[in-house]
PDB file of N, CA and C in Angstrom:
ATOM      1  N   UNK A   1     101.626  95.063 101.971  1.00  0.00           N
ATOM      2  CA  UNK A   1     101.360  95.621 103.286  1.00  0.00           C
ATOM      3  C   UNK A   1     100.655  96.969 103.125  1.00  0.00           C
ATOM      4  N   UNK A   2      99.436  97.375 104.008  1.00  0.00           N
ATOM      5  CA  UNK A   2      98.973  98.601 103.958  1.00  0.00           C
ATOM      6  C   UNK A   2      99.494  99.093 104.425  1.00  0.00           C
ATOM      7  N   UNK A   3      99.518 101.047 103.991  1.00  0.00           N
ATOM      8  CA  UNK A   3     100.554 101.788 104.198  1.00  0.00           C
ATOM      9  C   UNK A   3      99.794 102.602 105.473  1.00  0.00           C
ATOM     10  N   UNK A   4     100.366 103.117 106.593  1.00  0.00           N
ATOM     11  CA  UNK A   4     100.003 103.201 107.667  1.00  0.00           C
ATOM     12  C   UNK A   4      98.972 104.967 107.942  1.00  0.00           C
ATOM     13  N   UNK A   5      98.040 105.381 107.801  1.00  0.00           N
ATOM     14  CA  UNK A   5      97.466 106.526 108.008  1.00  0.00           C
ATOM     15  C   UNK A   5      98.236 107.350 108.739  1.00  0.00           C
ATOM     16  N   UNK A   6      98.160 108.657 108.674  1.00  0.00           N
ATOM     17  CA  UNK A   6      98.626 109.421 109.806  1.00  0.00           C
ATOM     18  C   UNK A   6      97.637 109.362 111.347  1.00  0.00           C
ATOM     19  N   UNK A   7      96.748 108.885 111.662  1.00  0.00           N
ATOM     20  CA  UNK A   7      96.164 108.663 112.879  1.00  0.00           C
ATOM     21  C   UNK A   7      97.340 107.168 113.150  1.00  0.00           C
ATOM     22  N   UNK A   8      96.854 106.333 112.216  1.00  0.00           N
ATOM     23  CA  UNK A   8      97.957 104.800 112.741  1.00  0.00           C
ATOM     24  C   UNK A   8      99.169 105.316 113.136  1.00  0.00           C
ATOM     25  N   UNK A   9      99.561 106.408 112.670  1.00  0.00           N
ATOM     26  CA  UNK A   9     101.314 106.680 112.612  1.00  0.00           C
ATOM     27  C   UNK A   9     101.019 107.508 114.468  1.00  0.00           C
ATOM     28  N   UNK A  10     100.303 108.463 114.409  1.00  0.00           N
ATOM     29  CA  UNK A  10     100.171 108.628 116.226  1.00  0.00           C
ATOM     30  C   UNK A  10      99.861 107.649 116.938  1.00  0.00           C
ATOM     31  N   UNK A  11      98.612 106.881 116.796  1.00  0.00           N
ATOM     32  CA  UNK A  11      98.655 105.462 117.375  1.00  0.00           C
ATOM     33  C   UNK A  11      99.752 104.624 118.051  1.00  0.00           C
ATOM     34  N   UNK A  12     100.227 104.486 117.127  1.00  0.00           N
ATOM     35  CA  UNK A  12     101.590 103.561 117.256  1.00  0.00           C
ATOM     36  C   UNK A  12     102.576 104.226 118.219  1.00  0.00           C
ATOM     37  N   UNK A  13     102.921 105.480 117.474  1.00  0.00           N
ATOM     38  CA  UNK A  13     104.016 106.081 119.063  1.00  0.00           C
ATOM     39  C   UNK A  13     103.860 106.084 120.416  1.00  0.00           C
ATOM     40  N   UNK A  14     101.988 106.782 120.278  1.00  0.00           N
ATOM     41  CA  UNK A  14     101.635 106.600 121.463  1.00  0.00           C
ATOM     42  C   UNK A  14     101.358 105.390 122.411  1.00  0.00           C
ATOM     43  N   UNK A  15     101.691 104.098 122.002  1.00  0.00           N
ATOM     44  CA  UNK A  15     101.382 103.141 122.097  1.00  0.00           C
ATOM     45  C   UNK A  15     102.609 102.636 122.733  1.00  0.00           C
ATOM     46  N   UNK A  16     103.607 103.278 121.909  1.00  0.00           N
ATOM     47  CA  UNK A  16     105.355 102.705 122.054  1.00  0.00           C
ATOM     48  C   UNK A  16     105.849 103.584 123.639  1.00  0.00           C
ATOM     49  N   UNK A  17     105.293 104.664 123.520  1.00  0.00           N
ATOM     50  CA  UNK A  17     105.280 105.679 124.456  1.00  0.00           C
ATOM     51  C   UNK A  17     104.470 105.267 126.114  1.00  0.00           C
ATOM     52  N   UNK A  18     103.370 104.415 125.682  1.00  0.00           N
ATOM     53  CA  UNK A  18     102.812 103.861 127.029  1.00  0.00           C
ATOM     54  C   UNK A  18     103.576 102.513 127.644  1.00  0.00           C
ATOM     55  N   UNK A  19     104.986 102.119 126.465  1.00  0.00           N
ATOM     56  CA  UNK A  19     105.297 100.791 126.769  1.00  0.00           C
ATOM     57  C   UNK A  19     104.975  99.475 126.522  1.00  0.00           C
ATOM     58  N   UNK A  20     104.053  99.638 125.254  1.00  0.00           N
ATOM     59  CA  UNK A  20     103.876  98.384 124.575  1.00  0.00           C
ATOM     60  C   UNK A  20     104.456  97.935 123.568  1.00  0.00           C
ATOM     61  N   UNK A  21     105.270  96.847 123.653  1.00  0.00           N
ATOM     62  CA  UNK A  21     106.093  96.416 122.529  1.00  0.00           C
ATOM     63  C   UNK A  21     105.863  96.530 120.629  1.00  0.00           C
ATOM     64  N   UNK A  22     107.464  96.926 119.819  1.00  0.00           N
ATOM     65  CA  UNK A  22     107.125  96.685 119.125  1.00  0.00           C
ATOM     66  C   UNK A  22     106.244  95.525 118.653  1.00  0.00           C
ATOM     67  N   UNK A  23     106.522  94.415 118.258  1.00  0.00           N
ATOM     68  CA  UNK A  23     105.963  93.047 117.953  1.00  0.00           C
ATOM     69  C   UNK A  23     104.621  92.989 117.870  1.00  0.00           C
ATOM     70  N   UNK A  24     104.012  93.562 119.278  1.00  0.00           N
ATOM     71  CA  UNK A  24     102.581  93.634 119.602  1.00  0.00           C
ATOM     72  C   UNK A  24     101.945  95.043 118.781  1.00  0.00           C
ATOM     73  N   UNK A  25     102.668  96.065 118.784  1.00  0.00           N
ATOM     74  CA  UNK A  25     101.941  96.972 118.236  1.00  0.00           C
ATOM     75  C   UNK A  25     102.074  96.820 116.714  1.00  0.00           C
ATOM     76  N   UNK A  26     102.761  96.134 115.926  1.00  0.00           N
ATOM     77  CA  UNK A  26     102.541  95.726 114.620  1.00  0.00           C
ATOM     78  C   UNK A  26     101.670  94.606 114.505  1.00  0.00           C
ATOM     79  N   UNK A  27     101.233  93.820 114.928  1.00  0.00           N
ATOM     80  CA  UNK A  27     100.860  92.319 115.018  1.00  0.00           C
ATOM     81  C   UNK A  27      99.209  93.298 115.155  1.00  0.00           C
ATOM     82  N   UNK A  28      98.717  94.141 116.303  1.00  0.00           N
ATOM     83  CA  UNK A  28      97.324  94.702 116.385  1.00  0.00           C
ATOM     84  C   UNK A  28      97.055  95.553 114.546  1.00  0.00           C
ATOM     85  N   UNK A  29      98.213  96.746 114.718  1.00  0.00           N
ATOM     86  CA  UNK A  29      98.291  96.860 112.573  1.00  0.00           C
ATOM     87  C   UNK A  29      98.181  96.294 111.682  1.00  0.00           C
ATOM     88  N   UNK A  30      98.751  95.174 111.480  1.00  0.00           N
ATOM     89  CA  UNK A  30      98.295  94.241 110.249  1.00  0.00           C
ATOM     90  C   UNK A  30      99.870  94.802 109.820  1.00  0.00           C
ATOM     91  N   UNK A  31     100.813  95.435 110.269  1.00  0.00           N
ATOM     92  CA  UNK A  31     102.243  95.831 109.364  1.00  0.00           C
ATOM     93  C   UNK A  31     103.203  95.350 109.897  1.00  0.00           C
ATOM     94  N   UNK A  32     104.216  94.947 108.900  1.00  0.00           N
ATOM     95  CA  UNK A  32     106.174  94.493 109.769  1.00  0.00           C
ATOM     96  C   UNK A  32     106.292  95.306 110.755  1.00  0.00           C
ATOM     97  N   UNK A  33     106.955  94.346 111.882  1.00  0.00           N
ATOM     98  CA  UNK A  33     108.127  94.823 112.850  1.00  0.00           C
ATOM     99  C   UNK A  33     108.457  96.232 112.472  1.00  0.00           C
ATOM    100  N   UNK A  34     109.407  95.753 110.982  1.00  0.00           N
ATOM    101  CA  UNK A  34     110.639  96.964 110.625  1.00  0.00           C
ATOM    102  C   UNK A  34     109.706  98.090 111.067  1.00  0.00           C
ATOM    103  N   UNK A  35     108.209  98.089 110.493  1.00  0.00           N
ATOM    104  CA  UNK A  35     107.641  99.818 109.779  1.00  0.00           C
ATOM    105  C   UNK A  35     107.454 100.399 111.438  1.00  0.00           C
ATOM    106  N   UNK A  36     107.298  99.572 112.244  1.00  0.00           N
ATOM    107  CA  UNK A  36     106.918 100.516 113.365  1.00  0.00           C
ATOM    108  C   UNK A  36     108.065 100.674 114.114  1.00  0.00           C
ATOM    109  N   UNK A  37     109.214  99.852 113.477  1.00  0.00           N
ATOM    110  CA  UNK A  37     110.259 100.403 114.407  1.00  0.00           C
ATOM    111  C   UNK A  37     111.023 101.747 113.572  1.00  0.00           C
ATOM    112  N   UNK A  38     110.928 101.629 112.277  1.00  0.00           N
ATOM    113  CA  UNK A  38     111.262 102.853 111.477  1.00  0.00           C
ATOM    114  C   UNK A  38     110.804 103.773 111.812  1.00  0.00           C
ATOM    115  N   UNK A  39     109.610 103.805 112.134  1.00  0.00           N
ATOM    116  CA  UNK A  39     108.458 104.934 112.667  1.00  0.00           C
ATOM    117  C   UNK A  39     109.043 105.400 113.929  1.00  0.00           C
ATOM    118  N   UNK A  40     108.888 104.885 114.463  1.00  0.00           N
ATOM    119  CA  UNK A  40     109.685 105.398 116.017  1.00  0.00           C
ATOM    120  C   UNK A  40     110.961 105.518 115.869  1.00  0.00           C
ATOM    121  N   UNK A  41     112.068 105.201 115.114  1.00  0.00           N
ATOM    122  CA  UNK A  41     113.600 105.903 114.541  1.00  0.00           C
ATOM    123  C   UNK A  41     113.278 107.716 114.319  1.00  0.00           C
ATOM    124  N   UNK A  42     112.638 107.724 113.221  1.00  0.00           N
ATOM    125  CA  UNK A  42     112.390 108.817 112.946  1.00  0.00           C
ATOM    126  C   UNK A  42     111.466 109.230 113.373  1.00  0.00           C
ATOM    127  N   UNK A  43     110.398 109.229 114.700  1.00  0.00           N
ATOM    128  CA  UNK A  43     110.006 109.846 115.607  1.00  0.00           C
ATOM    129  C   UNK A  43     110.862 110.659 116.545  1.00  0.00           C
ATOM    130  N   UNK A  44     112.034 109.605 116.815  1.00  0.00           N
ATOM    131  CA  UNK A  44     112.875 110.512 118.501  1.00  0.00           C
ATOM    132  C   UNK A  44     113.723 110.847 117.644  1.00  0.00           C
ATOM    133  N   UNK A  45     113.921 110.915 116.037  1.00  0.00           N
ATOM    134  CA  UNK A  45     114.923 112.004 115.692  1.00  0.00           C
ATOM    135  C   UNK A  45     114.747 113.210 114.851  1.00  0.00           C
ATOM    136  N   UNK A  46     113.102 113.284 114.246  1.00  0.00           N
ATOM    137  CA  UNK A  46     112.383 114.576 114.338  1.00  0.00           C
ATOM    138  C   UNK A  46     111.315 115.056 114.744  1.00  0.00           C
ATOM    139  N   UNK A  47     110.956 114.330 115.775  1.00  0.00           N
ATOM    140  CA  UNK A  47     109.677 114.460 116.401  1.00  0.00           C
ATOM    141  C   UNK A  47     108.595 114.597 115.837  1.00  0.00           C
ATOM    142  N   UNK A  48     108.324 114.093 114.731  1.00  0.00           N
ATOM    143  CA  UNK A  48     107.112 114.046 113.826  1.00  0.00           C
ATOM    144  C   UNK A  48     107.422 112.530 113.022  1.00  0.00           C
ATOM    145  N   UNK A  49     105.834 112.575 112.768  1.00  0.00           N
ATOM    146  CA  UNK A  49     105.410 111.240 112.573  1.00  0.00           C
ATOM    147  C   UNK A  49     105.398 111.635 110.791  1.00  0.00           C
ATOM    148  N   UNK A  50     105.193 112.602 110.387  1.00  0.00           N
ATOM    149  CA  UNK A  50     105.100 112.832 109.273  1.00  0.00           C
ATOM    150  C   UNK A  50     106.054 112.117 108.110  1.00  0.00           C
ATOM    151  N   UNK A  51     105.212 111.970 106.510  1.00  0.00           N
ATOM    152  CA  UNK A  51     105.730 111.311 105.567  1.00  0.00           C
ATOM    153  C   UNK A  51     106.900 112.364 104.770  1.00  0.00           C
ATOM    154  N   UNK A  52     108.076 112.228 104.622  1.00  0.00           N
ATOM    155  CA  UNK A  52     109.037 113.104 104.705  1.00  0.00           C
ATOM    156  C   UNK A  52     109.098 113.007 102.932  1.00  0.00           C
ATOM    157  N   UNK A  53     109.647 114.011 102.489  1.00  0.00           N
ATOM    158  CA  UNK A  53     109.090 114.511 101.091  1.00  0.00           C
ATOM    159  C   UNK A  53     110.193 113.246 100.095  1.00  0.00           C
ATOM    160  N   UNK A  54     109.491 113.214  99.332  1.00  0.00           N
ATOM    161  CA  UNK A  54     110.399 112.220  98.349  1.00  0.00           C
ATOM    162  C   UNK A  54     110.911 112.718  97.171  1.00  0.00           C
ATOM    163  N   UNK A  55     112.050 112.203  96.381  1.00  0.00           N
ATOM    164  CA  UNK A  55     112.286 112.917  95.452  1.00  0.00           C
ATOM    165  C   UNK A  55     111.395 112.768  93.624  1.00  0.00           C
ATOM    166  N   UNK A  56     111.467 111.157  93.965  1.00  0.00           N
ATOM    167  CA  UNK A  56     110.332 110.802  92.702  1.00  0.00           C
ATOM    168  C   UNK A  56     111.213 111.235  91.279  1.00  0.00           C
ATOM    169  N   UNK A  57     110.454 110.452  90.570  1.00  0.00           N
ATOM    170  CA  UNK A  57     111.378 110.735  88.981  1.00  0.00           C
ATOM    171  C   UNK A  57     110.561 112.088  88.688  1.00  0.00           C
ATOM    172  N   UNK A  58     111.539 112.953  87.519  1.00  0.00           N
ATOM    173  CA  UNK A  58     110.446 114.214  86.965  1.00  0.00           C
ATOM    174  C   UNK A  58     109.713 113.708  85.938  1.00  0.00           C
ATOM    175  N   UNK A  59     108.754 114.490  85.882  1.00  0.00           N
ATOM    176  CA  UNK A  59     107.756 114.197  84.506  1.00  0.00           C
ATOM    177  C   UNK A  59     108.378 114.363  83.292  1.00  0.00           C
ATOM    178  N   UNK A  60     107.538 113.689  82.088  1.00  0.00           N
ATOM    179  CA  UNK A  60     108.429 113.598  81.203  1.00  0.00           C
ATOM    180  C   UNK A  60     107.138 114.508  80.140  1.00  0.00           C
ATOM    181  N   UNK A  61     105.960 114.168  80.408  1.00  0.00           N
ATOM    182  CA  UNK A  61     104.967 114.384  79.904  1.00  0.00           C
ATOM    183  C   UNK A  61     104.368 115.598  80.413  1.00  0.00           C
ATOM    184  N   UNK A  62     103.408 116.676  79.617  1.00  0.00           N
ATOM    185  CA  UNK A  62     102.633 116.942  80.354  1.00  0.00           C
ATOM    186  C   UNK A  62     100.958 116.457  80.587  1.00  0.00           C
ATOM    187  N   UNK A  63     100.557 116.787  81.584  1.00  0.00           N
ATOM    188  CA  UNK A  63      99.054 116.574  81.603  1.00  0.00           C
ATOM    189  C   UNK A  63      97.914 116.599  80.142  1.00  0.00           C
ATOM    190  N   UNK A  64      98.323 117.424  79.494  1.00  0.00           N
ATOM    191  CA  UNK A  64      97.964 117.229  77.793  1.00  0.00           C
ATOM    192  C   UNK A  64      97.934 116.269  77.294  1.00  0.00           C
ATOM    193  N   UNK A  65      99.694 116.178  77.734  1.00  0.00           N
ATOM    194  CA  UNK A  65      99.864 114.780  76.463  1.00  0.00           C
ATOM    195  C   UNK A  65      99.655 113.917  77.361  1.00  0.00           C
ATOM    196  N   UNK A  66      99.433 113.560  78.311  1.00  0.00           N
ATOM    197  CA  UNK A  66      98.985 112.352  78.665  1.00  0.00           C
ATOM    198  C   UNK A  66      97.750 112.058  78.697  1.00  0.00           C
ATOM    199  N   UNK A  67      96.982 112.888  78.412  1.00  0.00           N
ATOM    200  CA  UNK A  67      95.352 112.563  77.818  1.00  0.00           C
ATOM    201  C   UNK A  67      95.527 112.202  76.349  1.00  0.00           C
ATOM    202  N   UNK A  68      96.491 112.970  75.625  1.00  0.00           N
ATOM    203  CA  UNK A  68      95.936 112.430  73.803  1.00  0.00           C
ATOM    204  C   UNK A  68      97.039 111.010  74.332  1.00  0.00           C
ATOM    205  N   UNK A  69      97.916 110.866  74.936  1.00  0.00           N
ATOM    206  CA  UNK A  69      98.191 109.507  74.914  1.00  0.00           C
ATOM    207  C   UNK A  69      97.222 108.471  75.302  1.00  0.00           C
ATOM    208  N   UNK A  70      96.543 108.779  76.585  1.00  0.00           N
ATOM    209  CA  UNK A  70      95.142 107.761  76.826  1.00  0.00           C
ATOM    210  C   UNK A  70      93.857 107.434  76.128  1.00  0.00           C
ATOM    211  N   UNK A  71      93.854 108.803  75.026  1.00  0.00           N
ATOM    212  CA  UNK A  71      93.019 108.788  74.249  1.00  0.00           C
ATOM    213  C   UNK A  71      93.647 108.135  72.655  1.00  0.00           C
ATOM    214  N   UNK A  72      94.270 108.107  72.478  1.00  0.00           N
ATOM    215  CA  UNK A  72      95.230 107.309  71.273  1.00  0.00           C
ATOM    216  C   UNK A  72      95.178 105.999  71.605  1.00  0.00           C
ATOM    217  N   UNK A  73      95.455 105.406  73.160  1.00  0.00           N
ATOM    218  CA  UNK A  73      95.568 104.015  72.972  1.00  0.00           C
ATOM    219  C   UNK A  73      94.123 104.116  73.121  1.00  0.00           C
ATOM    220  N   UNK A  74      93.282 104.548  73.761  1.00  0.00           N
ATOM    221  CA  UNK A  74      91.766 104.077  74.074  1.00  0.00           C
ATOM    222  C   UNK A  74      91.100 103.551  72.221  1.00  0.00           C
ATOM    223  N   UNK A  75      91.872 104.686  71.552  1.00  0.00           N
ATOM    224  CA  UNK A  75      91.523 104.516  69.947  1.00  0.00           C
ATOM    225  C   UNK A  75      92.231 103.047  69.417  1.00  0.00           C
ATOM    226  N   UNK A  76      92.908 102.701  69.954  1.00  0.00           N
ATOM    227  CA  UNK A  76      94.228 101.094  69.522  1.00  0.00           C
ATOM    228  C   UNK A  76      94.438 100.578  70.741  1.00  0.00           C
ATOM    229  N   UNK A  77      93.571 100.241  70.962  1.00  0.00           N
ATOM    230  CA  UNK A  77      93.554  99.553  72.575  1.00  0.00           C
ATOM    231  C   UNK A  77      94.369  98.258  72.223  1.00  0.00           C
ATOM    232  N   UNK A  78      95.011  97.475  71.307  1.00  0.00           N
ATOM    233  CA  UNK A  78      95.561  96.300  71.358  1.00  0.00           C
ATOM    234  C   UNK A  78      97.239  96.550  70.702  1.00  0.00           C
ATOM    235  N   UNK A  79      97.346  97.801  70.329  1.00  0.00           N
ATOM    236  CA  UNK A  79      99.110  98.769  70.208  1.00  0.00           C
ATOM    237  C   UNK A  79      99.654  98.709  71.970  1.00  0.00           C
ATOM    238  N   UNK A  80     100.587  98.432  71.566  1.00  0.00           N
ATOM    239  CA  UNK A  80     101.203  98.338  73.319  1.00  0.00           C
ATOM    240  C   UNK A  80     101.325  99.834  73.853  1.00  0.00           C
ATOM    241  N   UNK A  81     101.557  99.920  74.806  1.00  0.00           N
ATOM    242  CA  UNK A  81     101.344 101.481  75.083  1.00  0.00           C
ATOM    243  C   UNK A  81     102.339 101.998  75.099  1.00  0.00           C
ATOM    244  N   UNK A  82     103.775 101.397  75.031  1.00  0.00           N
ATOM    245  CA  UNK A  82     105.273 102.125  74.941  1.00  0.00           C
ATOM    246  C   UNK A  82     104.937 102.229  73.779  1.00  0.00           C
ATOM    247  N   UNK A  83     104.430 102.095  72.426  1.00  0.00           N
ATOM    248  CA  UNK A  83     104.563 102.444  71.244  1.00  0.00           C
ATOM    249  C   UNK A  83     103.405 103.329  71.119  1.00  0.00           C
ATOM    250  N   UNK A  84     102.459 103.469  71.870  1.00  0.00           N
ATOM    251  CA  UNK A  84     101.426 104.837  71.545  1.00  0.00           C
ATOM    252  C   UNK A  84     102.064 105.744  72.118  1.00  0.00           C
ATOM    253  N   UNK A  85     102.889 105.586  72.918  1.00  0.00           N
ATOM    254  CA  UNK A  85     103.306 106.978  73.357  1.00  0.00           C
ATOM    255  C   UNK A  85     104.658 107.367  72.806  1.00  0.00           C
ATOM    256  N   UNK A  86     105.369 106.669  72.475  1.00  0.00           N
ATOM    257  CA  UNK A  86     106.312 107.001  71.522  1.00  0.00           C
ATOM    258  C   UNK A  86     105.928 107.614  70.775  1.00  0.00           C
ATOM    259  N   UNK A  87     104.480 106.950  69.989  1.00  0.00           N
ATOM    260  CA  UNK A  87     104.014 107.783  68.529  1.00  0.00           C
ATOM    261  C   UNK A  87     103.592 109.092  68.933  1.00  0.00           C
ATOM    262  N   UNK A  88     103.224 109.178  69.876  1.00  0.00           N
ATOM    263  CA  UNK A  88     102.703 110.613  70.286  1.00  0.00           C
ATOM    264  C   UNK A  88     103.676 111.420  70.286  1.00  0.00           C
ATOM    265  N   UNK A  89     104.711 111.089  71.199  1.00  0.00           N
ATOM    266  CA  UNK A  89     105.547 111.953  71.522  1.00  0.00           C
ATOM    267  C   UNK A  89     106.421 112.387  70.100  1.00  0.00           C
ATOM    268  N   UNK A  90     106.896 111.253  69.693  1.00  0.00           N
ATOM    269  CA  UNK A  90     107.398 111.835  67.912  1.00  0.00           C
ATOM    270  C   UNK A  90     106.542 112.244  67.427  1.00  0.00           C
ATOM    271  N   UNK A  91     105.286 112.431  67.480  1.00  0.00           N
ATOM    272  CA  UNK A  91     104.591 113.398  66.903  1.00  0.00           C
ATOM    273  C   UNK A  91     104.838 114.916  67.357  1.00  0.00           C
ATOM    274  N   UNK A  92     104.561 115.091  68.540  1.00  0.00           N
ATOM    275  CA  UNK A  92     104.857 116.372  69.080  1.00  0.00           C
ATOM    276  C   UNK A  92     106.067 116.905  68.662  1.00  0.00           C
ATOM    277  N   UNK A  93     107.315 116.121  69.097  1.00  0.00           N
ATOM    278  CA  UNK A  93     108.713 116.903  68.490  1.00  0.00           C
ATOM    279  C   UNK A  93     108.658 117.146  67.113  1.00  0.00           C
ATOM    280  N   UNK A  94     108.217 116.211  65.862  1.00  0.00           N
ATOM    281  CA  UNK A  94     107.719 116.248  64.625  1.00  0.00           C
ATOM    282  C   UNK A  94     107.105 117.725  64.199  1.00  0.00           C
ATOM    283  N   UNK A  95     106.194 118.419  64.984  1.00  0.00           N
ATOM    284  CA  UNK A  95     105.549 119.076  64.764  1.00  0.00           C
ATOM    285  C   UNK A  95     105.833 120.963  65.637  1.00  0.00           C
ATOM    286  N   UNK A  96     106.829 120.638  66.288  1.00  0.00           N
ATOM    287  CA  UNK A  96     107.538 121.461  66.953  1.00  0.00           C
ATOM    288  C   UNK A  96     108.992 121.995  66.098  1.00  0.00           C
ATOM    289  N   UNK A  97     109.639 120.242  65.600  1.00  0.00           N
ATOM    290  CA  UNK A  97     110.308 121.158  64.441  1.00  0.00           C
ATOM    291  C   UNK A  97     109.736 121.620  63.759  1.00  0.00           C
ATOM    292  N   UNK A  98     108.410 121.172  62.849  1.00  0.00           N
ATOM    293  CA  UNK A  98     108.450 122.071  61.762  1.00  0.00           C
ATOM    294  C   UNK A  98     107.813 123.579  62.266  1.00  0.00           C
ATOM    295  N   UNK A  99     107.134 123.785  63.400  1.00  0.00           N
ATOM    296  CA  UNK A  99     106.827 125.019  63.927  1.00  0.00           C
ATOM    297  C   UNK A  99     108.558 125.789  64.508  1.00  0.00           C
ATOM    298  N   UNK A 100     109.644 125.607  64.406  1.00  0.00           N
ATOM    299  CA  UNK A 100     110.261 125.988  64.250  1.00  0.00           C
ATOM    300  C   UNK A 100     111.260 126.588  62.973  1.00  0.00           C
ATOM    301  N   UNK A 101     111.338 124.996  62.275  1.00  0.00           N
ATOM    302  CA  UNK A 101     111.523 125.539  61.229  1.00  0.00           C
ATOM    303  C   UNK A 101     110.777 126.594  60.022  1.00  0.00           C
ATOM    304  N   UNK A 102     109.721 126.534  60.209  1.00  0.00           N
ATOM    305  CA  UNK A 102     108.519 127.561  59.978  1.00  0.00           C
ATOM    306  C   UNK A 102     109.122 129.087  60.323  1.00  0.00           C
ATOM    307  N   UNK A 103     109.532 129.061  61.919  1.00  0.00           N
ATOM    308  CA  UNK A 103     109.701 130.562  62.267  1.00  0.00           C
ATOM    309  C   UNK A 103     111.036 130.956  61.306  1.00  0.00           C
ATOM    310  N   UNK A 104     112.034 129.815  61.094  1.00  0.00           N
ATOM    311  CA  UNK A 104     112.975 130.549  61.040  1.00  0.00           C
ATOM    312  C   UNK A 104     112.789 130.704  59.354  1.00  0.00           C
ATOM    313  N   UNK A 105     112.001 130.065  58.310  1.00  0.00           N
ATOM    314  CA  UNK A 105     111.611 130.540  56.989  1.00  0.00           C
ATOM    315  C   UNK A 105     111.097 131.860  57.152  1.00  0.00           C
ATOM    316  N   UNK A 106     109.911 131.715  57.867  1.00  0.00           N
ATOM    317  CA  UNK A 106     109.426 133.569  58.199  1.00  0.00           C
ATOM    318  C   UNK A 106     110.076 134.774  57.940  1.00  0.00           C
ATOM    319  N   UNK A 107     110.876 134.504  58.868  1.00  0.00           N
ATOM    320  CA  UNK A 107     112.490 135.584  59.188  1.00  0.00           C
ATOM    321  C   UNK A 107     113.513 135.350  58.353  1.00  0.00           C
ATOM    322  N   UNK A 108     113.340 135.029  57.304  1.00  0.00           N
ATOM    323  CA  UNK A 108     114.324 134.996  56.090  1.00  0.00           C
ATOM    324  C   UNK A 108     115.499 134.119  55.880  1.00  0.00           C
ATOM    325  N   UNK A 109     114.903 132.977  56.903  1.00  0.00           N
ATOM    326  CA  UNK A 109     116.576 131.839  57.520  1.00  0.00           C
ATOM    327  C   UNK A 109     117.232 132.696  58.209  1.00  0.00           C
ATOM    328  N   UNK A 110     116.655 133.635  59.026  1.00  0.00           N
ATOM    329  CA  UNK A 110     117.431 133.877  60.178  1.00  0.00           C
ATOM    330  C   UNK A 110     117.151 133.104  61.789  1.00  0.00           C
ATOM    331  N   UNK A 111     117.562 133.397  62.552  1.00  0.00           N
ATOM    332  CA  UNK A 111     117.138 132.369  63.852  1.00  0.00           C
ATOM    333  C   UNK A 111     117.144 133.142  65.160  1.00  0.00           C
ATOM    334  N   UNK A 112     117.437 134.515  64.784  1.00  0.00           N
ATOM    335  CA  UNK A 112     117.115 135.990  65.772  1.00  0.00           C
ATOM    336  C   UNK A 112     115.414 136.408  65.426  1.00  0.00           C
ATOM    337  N   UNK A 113     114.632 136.870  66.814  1.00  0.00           N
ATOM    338  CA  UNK A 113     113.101 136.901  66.472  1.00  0.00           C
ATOM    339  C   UNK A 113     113.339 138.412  66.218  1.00  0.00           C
TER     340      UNK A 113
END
């Protein structure tokens, strides 16, 4: 199902608002019943039509590494991509310990900078 524009999302209220049935005003959309009756739920109970914030998973990656990851498989395009990015990513921690363990040889095996 296409997801409804914010003009469709005024549309529709105003539509519900002149007295034209759900049924009909989804059936002219191309969308379910449910979405325009959801729409108008949470119309008369915050008066906005607006897409209300989501929580979404956090990133795990950053924008970096998700280029040398696209660029790693683009290099092994037939490696599955849970295992290019695994390799990446154990690379990075790989290379973070030893840039740690590094600092703390520096400093005499201490672990205060």
């Amino acid at each position: 199902m296409p997801r409804l524009s914010a003009i469709d999302r005024e549309r529709a209220i105003g539509r519900l608002q002149a007295g034209n049935r759900l049924t009909a005003i989804a059936n002219v959309m191309g969308v379910a019943t449910s979405t325009i009756c959801r729409l108008w739920t949470r119309f008369q109970a915050s008066g906005s039509t607006r897409d209300g914030a989501r929580s979404g998973r956090p990133r795990v990656t950053t924008a970096r590494q998700d280029r040398v990851i696209y660029r790693q498989h683009l290099r092994q395009p037939f490696l599955p991509a849970t295992e290019t990015s695994r390799n990446t990513v154990n690379r990075l921690v790989r290379s973070m310990r030893d840039r740690c363990q590094a600092l703390v040889n520096a400093n005499g095996g201490h672990t205060r900078y």
